[in-house]
ModelCIF file with pLDDT and N, C-alpha, C, O atoms, coordinates in Angstrom:
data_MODEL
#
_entry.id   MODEL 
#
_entity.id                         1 
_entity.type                       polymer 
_entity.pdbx_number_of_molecules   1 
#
_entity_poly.entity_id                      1 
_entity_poly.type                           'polypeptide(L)' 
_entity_poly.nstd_linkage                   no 
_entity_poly.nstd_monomer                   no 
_entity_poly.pdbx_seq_one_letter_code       
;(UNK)(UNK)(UNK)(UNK)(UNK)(UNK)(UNK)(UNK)(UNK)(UNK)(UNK)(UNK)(UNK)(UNK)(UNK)(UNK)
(UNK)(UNK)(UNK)(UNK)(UNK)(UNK)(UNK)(UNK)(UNK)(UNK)(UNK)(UNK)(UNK)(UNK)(UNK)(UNK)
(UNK)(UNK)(UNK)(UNK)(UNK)(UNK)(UNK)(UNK)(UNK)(UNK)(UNK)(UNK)(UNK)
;
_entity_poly.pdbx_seq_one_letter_code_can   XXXXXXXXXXXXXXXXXXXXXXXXXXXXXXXXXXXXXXXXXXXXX 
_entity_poly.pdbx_strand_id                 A 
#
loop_
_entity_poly_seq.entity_id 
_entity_poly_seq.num 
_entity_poly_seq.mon_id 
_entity_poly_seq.hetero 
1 1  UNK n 
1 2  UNK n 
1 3  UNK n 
1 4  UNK n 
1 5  UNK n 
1 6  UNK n 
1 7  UNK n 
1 8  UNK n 
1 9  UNK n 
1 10 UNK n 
1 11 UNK n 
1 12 UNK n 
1 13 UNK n 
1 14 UNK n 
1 15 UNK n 
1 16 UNK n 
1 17 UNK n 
1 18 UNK n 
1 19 UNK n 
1 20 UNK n 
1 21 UNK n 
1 22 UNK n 
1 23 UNK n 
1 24 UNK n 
1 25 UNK n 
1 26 UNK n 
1 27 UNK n 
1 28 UNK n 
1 29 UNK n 
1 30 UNK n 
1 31 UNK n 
1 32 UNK n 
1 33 UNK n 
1 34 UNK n 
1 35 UNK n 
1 36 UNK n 
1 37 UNK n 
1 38 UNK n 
1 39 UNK n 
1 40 UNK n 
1 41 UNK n 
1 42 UNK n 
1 43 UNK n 
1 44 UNK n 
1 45 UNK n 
#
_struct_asym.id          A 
_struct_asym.entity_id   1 
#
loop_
_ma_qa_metric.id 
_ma_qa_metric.mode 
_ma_qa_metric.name 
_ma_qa_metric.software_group_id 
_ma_qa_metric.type 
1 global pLDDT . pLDDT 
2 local  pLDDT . pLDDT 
#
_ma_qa_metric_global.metric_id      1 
_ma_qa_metric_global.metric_value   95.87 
_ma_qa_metric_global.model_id       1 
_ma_qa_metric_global.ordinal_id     1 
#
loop_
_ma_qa_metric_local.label_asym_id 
_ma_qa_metric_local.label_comp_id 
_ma_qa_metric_local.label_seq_id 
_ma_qa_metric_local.metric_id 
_ma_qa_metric_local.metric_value 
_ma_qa_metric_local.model_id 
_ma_qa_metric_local.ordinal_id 
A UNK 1  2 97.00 1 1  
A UNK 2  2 98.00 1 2  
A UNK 3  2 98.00 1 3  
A UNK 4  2 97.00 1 4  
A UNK 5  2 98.00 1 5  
A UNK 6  2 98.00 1 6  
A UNK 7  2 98.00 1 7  
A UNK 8  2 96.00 1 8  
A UNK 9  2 96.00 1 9  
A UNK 10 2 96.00 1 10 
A UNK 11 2 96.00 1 11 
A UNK 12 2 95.00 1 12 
A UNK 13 2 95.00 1 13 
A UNK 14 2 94.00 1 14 
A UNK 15 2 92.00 1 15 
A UNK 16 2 94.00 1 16 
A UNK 17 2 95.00 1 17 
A UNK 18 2 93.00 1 18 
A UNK 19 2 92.00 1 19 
A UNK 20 2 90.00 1 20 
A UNK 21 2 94.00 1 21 
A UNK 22 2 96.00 1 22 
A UNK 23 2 96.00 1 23 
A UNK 24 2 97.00 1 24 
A UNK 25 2 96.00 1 25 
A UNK 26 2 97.00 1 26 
A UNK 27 2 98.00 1 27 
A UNK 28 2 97.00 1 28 
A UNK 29 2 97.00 1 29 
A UNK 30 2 98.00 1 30 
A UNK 31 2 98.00 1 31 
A UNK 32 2 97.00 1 32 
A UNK 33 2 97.00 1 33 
A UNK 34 2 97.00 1 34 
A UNK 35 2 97.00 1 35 
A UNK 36 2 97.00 1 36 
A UNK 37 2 96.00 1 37 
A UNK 38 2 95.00 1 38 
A UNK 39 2 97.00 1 39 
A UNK 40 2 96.00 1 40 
A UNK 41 2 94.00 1 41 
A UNK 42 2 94.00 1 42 
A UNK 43 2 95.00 1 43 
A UNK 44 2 96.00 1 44 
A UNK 45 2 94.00 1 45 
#
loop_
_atom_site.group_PDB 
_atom_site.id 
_atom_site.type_symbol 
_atom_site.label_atom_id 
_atom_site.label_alt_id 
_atom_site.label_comp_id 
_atom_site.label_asym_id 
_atom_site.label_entity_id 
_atom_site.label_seq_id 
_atom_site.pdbx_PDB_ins_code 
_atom_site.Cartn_x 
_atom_site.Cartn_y 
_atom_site.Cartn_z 
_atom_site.occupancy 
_atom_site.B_iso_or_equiv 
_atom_site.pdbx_formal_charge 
_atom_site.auth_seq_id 
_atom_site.auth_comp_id 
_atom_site.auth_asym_id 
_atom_site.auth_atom_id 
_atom_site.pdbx_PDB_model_num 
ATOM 1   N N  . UNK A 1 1  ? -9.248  1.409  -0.480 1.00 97.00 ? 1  UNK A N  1 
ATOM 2   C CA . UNK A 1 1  ? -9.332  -0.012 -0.119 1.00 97.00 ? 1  UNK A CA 1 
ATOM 3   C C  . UNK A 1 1  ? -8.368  -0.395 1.000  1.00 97.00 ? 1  UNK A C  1 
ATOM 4   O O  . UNK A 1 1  ? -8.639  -1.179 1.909  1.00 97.00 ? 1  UNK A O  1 
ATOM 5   N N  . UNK A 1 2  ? -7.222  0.242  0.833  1.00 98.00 ? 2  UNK A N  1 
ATOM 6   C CA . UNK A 1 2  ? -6.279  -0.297 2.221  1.00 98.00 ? 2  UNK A CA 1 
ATOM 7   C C  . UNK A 1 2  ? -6.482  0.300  3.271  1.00 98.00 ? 2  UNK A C  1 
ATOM 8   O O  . UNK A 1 2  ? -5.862  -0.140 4.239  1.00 98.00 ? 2  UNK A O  1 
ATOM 9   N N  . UNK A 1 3  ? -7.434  1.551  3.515  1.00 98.00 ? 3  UNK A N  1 
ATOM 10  C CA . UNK A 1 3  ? -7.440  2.391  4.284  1.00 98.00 ? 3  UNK A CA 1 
ATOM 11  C C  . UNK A 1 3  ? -8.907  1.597  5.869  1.00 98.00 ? 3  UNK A C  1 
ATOM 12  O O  . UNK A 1 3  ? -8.961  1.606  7.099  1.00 98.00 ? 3  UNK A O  1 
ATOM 13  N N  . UNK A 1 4  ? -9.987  0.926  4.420  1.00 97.00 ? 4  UNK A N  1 
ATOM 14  C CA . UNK A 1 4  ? -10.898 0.233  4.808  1.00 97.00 ? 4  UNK A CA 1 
ATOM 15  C C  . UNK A 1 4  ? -10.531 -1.374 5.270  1.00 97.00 ? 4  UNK A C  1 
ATOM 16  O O  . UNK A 1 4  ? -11.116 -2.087 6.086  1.00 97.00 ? 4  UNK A O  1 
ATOM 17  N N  . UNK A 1 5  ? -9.379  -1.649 4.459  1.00 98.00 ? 5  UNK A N  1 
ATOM 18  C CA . UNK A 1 5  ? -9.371  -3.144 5.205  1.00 98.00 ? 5  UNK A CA 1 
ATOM 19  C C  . UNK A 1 5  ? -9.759  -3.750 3.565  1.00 98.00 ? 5  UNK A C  1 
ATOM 20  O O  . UNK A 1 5  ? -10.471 -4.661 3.986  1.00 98.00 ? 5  UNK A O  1 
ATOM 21  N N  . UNK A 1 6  ? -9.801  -3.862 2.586  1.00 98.00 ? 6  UNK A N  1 
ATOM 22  C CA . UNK A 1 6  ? -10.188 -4.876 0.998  1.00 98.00 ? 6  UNK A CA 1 
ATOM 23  C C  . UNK A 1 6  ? -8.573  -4.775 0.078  1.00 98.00 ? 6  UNK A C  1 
ATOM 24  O O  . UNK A 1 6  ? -7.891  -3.806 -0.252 1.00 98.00 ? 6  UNK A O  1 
ATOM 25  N N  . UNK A 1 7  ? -8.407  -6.185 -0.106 1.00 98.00 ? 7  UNK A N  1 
ATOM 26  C CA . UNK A 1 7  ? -7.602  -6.590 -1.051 1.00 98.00 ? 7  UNK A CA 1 
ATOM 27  C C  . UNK A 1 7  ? -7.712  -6.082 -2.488 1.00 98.00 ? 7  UNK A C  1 
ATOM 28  O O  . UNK A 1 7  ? -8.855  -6.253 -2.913 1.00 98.00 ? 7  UNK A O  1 
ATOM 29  N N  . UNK A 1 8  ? -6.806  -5.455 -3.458 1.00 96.00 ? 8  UNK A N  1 
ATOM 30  C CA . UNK A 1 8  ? -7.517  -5.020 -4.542 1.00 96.00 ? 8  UNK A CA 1 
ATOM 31  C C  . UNK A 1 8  ? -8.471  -5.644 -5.576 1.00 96.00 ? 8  UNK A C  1 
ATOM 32  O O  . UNK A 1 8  ? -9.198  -5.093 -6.403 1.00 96.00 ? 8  UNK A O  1 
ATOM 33  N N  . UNK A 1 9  ? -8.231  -7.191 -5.250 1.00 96.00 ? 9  UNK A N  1 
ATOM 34  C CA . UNK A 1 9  ? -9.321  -7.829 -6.054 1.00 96.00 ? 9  UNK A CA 1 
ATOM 35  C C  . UNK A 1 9  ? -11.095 -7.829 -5.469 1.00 96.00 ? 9  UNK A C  1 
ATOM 36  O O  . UNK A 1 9  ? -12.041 -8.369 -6.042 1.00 96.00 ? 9  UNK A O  1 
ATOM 37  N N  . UNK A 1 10 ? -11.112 -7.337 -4.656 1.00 96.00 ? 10 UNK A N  1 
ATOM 38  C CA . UNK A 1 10 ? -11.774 -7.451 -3.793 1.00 96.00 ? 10 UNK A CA 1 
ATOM 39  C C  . UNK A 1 10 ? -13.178 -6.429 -4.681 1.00 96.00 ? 10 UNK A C  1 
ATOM 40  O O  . UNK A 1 10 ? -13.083 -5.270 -5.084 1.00 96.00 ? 10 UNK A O  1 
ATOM 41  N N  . UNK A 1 11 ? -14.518 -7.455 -4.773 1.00 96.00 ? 11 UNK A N  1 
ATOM 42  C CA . UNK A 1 11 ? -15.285 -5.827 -5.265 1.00 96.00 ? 11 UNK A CA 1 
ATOM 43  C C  . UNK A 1 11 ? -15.549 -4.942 -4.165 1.00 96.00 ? 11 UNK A C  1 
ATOM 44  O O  . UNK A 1 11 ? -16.349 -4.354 -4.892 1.00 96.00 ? 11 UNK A O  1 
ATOM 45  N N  . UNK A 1 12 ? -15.578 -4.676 -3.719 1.00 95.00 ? 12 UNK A N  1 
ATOM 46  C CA . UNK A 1 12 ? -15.700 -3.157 -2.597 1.00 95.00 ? 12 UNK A CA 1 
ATOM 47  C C  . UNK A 1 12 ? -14.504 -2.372 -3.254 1.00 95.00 ? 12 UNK A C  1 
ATOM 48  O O  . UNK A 1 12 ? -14.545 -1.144 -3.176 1.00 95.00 ? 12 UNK A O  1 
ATOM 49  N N  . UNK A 1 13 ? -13.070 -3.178 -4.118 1.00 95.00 ? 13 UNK A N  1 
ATOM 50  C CA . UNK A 1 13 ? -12.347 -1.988 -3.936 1.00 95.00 ? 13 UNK A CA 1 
ATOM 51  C C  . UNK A 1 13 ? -12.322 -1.448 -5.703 1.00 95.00 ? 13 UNK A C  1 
ATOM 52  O O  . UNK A 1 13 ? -11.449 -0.764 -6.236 1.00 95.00 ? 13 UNK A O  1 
ATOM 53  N N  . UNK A 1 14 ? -13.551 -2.003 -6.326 1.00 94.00 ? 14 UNK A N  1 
ATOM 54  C CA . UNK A 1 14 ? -13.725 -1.839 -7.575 1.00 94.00 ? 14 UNK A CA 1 
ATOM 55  C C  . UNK A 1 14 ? -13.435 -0.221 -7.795 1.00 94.00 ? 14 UNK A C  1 
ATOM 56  O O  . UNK A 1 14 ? -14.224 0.521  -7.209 1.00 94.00 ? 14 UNK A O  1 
ATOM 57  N N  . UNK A 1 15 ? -12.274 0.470  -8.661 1.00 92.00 ? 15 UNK A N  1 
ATOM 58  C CA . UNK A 1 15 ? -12.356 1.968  -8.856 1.00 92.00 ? 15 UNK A CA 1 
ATOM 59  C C  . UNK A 1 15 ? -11.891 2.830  -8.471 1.00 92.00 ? 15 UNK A C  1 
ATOM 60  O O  . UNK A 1 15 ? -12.028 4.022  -8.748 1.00 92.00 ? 15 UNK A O  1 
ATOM 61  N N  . UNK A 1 16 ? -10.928 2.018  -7.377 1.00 94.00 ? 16 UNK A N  1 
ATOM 62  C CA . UNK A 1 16 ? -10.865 2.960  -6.043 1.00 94.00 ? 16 UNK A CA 1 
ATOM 63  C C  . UNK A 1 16 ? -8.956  2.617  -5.884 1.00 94.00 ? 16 UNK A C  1 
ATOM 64  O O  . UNK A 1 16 ? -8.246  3.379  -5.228 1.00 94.00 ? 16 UNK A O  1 
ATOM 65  N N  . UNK A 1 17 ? -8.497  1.610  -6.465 1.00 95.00 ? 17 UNK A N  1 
ATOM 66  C CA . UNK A 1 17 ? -7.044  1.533  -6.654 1.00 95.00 ? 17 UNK A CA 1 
ATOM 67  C C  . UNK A 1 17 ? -6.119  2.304  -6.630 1.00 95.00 ? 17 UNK A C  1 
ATOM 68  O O  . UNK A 1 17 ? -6.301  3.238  -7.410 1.00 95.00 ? 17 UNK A O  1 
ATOM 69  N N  . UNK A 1 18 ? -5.079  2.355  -6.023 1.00 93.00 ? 18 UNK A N  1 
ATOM 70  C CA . UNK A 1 18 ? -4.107  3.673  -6.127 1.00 93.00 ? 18 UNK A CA 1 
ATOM 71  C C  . UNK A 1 18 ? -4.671  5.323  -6.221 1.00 93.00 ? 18 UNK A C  1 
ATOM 72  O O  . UNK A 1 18 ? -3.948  6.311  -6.348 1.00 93.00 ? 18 UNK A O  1 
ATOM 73  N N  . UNK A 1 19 ? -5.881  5.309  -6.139 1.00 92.00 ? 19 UNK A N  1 
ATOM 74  C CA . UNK A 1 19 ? -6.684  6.339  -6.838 1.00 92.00 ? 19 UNK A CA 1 
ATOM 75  C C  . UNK A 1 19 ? -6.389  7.746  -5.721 1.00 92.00 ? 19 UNK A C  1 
ATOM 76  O O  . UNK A 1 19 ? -6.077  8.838  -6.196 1.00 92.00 ? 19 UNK A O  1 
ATOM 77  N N  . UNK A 1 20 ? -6.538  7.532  -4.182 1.00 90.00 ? 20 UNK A N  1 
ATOM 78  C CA . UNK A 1 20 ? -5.989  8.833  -3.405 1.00 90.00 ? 20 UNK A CA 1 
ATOM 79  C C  . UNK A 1 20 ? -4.504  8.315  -2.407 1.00 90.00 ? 20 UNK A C  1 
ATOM 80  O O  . UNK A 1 20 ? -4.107  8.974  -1.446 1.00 90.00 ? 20 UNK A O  1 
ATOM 81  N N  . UNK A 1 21 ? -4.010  7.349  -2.769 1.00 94.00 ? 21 UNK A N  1 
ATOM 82  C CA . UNK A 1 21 ? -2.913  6.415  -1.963 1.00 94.00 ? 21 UNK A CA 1 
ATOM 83  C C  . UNK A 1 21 ? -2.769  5.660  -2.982 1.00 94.00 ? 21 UNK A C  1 
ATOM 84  O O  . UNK A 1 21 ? -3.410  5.407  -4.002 1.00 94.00 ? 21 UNK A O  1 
ATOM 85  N N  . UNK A 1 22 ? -1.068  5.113  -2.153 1.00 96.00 ? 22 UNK A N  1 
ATOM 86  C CA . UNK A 1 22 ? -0.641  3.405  -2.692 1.00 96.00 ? 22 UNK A CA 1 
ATOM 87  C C  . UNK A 1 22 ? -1.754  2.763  -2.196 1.00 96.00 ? 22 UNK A C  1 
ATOM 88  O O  . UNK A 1 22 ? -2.545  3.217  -1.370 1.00 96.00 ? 22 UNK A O  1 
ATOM 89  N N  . UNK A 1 23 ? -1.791  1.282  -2.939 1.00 96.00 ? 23 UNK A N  1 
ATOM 90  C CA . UNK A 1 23 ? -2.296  0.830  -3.014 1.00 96.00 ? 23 UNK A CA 1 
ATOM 91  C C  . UNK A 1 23 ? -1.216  -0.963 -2.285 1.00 96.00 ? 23 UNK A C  1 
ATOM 92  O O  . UNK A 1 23 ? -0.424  -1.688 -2.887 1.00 96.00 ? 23 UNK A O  1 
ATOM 93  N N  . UNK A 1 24 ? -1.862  -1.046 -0.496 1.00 97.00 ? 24 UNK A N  1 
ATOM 94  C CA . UNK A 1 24 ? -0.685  -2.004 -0.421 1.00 97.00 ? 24 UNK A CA 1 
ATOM 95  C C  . UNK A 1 24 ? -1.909  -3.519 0.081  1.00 97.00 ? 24 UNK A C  1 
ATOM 96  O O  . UNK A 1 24 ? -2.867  -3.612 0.850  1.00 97.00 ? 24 UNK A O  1 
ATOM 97  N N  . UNK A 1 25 ? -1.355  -4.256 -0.636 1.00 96.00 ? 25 UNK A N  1 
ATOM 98  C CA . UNK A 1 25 ? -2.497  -5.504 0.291  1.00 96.00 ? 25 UNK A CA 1 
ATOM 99  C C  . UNK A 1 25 ? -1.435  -6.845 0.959  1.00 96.00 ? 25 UNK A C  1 
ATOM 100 O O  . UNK A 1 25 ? -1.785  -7.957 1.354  1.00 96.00 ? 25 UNK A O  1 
ATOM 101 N N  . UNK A 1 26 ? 0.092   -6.172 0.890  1.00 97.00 ? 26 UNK A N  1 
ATOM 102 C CA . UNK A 1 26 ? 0.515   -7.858 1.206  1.00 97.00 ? 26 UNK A CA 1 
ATOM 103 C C  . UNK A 1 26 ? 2.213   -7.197 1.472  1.00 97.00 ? 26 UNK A C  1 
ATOM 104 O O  . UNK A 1 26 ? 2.714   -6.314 0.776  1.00 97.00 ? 26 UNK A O  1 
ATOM 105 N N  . UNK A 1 27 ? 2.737   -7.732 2.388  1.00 98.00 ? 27 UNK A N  1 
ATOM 106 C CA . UNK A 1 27 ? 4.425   -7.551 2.710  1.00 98.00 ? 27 UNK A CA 1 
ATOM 107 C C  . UNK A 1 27 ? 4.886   -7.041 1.531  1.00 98.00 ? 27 UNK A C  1 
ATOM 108 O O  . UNK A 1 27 ? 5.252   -5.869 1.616  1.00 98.00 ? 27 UNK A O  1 
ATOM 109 N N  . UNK A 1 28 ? 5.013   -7.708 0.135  1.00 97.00 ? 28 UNK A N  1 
ATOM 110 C CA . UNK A 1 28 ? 5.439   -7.441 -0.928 1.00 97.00 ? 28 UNK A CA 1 
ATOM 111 C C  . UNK A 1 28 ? 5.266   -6.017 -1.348 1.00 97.00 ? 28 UNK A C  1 
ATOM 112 O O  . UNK A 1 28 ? 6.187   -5.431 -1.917 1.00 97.00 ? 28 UNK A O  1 
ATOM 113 N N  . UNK A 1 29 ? 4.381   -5.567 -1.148 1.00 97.00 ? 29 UNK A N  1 
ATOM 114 C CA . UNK A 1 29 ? 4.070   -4.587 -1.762 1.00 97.00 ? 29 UNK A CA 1 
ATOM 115 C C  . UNK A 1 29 ? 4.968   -3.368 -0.828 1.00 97.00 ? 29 UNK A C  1 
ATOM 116 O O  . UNK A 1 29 ? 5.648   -2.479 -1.340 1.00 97.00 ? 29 UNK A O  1 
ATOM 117 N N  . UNK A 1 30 ? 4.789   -3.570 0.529  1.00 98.00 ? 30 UNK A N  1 
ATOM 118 C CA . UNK A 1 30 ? 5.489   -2.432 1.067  1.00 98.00 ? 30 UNK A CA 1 
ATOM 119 C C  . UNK A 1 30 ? 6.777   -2.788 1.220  1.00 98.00 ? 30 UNK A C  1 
ATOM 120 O O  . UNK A 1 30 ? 7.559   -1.924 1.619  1.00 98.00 ? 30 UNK A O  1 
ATOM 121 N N  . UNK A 1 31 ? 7.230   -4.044 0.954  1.00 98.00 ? 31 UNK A N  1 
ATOM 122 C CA . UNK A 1 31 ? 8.887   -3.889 0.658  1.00 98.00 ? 31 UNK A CA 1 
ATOM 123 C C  . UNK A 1 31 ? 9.385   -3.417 -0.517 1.00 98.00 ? 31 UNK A C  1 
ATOM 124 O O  . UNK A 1 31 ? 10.579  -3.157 -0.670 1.00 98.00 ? 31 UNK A O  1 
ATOM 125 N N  . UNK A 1 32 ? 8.277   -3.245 -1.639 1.00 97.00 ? 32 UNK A N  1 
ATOM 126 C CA . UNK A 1 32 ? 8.613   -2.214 -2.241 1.00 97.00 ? 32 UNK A CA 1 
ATOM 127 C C  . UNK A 1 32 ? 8.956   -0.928 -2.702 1.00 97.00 ? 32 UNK A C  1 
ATOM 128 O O  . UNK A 1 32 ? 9.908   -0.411 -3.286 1.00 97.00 ? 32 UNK A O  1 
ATOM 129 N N  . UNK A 1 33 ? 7.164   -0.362 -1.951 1.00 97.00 ? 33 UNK A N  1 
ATOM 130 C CA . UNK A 1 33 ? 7.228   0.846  -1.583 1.00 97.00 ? 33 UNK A CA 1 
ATOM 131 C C  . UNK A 1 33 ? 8.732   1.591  -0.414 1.00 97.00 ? 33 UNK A C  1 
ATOM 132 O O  . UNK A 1 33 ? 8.655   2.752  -0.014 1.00 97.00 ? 33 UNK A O  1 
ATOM 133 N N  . UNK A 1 34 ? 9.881   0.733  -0.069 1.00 97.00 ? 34 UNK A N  1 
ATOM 134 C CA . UNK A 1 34 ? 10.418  1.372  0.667  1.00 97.00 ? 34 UNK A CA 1 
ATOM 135 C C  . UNK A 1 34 ? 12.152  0.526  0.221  1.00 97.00 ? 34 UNK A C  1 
ATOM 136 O O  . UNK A 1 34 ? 13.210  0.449  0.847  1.00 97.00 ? 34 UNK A O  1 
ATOM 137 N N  . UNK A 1 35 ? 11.783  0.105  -0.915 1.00 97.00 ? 35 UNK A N  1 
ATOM 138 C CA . UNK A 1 35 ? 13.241  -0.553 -1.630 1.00 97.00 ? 35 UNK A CA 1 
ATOM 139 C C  . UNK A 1 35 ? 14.138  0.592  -1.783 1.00 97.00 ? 35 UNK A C  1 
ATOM 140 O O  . UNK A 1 35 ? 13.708  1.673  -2.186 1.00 97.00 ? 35 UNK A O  1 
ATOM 141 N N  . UNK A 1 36 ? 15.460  0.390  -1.458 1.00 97.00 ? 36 UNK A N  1 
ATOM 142 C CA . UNK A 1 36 ? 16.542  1.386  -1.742 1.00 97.00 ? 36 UNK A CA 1 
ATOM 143 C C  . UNK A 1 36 ? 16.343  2.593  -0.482 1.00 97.00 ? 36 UNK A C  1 
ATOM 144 O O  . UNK A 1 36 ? 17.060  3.580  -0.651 1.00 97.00 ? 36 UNK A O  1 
ATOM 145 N N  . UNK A 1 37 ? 15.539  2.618  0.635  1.00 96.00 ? 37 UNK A N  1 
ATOM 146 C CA . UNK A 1 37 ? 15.190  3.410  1.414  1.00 96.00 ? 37 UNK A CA 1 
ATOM 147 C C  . UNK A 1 37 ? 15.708  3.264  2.776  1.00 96.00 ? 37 UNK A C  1 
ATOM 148 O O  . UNK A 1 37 ? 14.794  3.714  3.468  1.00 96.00 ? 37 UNK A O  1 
ATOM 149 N N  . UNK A 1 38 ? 16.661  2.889  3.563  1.00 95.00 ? 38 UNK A N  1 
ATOM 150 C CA . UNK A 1 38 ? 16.815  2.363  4.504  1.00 95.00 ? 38 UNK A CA 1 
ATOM 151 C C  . UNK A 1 38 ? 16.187  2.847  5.875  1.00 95.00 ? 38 UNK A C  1 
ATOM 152 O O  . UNK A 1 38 ? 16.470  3.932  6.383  1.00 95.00 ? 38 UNK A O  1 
ATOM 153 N N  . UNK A 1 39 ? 15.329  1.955  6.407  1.00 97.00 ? 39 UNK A N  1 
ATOM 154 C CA . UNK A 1 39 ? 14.112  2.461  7.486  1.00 97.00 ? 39 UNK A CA 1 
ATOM 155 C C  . UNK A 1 39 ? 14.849  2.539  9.017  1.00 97.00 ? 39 UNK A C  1 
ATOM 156 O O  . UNK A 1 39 ? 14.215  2.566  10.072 1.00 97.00 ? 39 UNK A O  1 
ATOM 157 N N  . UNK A 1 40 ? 16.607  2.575  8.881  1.00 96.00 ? 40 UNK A N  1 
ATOM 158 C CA . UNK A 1 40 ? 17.015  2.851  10.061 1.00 96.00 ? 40 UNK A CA 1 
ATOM 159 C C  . UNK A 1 40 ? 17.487  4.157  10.103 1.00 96.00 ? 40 UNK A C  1 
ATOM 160 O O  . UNK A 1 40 ? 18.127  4.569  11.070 1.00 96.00 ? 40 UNK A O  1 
ATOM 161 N N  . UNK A 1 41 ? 17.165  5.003  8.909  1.00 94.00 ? 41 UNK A N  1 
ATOM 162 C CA . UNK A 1 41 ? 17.609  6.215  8.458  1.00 94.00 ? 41 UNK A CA 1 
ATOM 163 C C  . UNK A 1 41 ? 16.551  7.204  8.435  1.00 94.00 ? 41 UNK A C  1 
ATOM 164 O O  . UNK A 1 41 ? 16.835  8.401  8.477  1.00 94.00 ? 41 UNK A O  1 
ATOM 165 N N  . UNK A 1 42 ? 15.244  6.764  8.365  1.00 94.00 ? 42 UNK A N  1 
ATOM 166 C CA . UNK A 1 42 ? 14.037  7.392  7.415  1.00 94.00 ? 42 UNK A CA 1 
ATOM 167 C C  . UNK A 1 42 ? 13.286  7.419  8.782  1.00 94.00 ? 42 UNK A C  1 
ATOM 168 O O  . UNK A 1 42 ? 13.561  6.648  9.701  1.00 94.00 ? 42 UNK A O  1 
ATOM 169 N N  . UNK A 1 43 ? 12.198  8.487  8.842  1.00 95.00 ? 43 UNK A N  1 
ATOM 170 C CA . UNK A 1 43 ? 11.209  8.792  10.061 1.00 95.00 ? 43 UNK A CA 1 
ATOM 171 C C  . UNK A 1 43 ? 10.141  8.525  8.573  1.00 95.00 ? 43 UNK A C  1 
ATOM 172 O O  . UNK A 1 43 ? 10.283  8.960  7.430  1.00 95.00 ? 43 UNK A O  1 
ATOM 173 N N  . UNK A 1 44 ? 8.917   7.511  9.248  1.00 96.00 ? 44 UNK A N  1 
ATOM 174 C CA . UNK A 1 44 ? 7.857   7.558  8.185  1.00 96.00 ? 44 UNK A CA 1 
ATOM 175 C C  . UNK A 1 44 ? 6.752   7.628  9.289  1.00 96.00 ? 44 UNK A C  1 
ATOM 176 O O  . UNK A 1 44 ? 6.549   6.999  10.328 1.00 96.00 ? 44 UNK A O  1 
ATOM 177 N N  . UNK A 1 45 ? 6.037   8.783  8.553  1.00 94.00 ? 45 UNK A N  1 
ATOM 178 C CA . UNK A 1 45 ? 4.143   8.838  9.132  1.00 94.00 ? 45 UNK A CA 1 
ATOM 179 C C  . UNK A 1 45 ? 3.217   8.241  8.553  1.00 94.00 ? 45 UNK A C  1 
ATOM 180 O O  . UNK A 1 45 ? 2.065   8.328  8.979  1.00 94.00 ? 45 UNK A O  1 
#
């Protein structure tokens, strides 16, 4: 679903949640995914 562009509520992304990836639809989510991580330290692909 994040890969396509659908919010997880979204039906297109019915099933498909976290299922081969995170699962990110909103700021929140990737300030999570990278809490305690400092991104002036870290190379991310």
């Amino acid at each position: 679903p994040t890969q396509i562009g659908y919010d997880a509520d979204d039906s297109h992304a019915e099933g498909e949640v976290g299922k081969v990836g995170v699962s990110i639809t909103s700021l929140k989510d990737m300030m999570k995914c990278f809490d305690g991580i400092p991104l002036d330290k870290v190379s991310t692909s």
